[in-house]
Protein backbone atom coordinates (compact mmCIF):
# COMPACT_ATOMS: atom_id res chain seq x y z
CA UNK A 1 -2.22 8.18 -2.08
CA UNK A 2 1.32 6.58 -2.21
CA UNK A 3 2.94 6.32 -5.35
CA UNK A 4 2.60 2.95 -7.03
CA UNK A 5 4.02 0.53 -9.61
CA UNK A 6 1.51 -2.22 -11.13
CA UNK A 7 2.69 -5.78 -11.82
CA UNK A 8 -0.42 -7.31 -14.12
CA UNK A 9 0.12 -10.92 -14.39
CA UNK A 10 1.16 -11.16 -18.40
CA UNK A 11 3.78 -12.79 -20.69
CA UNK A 12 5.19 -8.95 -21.17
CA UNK A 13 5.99 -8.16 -17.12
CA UNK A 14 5.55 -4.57 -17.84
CA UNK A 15 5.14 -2.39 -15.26
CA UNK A 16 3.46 0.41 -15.46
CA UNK A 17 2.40 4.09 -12.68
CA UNK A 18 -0.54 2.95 -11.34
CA UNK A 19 -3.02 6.18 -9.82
CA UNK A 20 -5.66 5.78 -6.55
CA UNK A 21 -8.84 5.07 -8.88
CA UNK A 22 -6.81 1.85 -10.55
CA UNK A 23 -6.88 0.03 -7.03
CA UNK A 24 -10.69 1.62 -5.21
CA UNK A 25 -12.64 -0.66 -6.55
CA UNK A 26 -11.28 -3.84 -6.47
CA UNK A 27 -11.21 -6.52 -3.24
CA UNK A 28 -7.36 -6.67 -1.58
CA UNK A 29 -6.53 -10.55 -0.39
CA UNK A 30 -2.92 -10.26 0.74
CA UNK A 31 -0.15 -7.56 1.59
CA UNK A 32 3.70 -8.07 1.76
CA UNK A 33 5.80 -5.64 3.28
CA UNK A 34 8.56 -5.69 0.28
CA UNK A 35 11.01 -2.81 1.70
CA UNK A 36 10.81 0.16 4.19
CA UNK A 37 7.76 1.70 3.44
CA UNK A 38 7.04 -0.95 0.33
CA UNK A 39 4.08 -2.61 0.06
CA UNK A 40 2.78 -5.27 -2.48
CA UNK A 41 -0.77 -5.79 -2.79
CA UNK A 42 -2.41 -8.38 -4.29
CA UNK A 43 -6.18 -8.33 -5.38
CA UNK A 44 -8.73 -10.54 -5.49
CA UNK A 45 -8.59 -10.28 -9.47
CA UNK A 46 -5.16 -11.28 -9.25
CA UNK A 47 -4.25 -7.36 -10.37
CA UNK A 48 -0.50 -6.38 -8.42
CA UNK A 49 0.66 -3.36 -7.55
CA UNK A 50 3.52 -2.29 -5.50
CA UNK A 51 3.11 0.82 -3.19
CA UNK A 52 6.00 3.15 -2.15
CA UNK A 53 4.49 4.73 1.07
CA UNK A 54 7.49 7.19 2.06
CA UNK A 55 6.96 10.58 0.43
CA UNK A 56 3.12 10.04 1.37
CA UNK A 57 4.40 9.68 5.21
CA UNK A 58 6.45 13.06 5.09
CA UNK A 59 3.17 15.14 3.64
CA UNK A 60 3.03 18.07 6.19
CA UNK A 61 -0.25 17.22 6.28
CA UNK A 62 0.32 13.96 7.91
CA UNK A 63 -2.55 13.38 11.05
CA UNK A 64 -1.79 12.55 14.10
CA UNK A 65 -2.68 8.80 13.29
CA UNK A 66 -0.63 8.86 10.09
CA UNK A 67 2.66 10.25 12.08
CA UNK A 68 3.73 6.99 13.73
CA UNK A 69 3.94 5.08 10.49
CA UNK A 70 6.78 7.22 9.87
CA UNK A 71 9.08 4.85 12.00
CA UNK A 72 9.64 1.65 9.79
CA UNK A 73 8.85 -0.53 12.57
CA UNK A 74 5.82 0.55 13.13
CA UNK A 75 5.20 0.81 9.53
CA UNK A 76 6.21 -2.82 8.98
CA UNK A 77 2.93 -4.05 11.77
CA UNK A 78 0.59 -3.37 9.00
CA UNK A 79 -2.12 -5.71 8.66
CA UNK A 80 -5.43 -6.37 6.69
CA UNK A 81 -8.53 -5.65 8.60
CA UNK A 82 -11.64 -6.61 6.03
CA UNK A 83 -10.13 -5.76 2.96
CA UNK A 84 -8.05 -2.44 4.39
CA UNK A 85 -4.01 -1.69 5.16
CA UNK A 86 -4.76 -1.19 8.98
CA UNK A 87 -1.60 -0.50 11.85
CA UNK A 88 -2.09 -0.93 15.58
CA UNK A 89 -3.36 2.62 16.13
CA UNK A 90 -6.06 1.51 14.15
CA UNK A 91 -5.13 3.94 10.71
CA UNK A 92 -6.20 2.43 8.11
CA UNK A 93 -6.76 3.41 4.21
């Protein structure tokens, strides 16, 4: 999973390396696309995080549905499909 910084909503706005079992469980309600590869997610318990998809995309074990995101364009289509990141070749996480 991409490497991610967490933005809880506090009086402190400290950040803080957020890992893959902070975000399962909880509901997503909105993405931004906040840079080339960058996404910030917002959950439905208002919990932030900021996702840094790049070094993820060049694993050489990248699928075949995973390679396309590679292009920034194509990364930047991303949409939510019931709660998941989703592109037009239908990858989703």
């Amino acid at each position: 999973m991409p490497a991610a910084v967490a933005k809880q909503p506090s009086k402190q706005k400290k950040e803080q390396i957020v890992f893959a079992s902070n975000i399962a469980n909880r509901f997503l309600r909105n993405i931004r696309i906040v840079g080339p590869f960058r996404l910030c997610l917002h959950f439905e318990d208002d919990f932030i995080a900021e996702l840094d998809f790049e070094k993820w995309l060049k694993l050489p074990s990248a699928g075949p549905l995973r390679k396309p995101l590679r292009e920034a364009e194509f990364f930047a289509q991303v949409y939510l499909d019931h709660g998941a990141l989703t592109w037009p070749n239908q990858f989703d996480i």
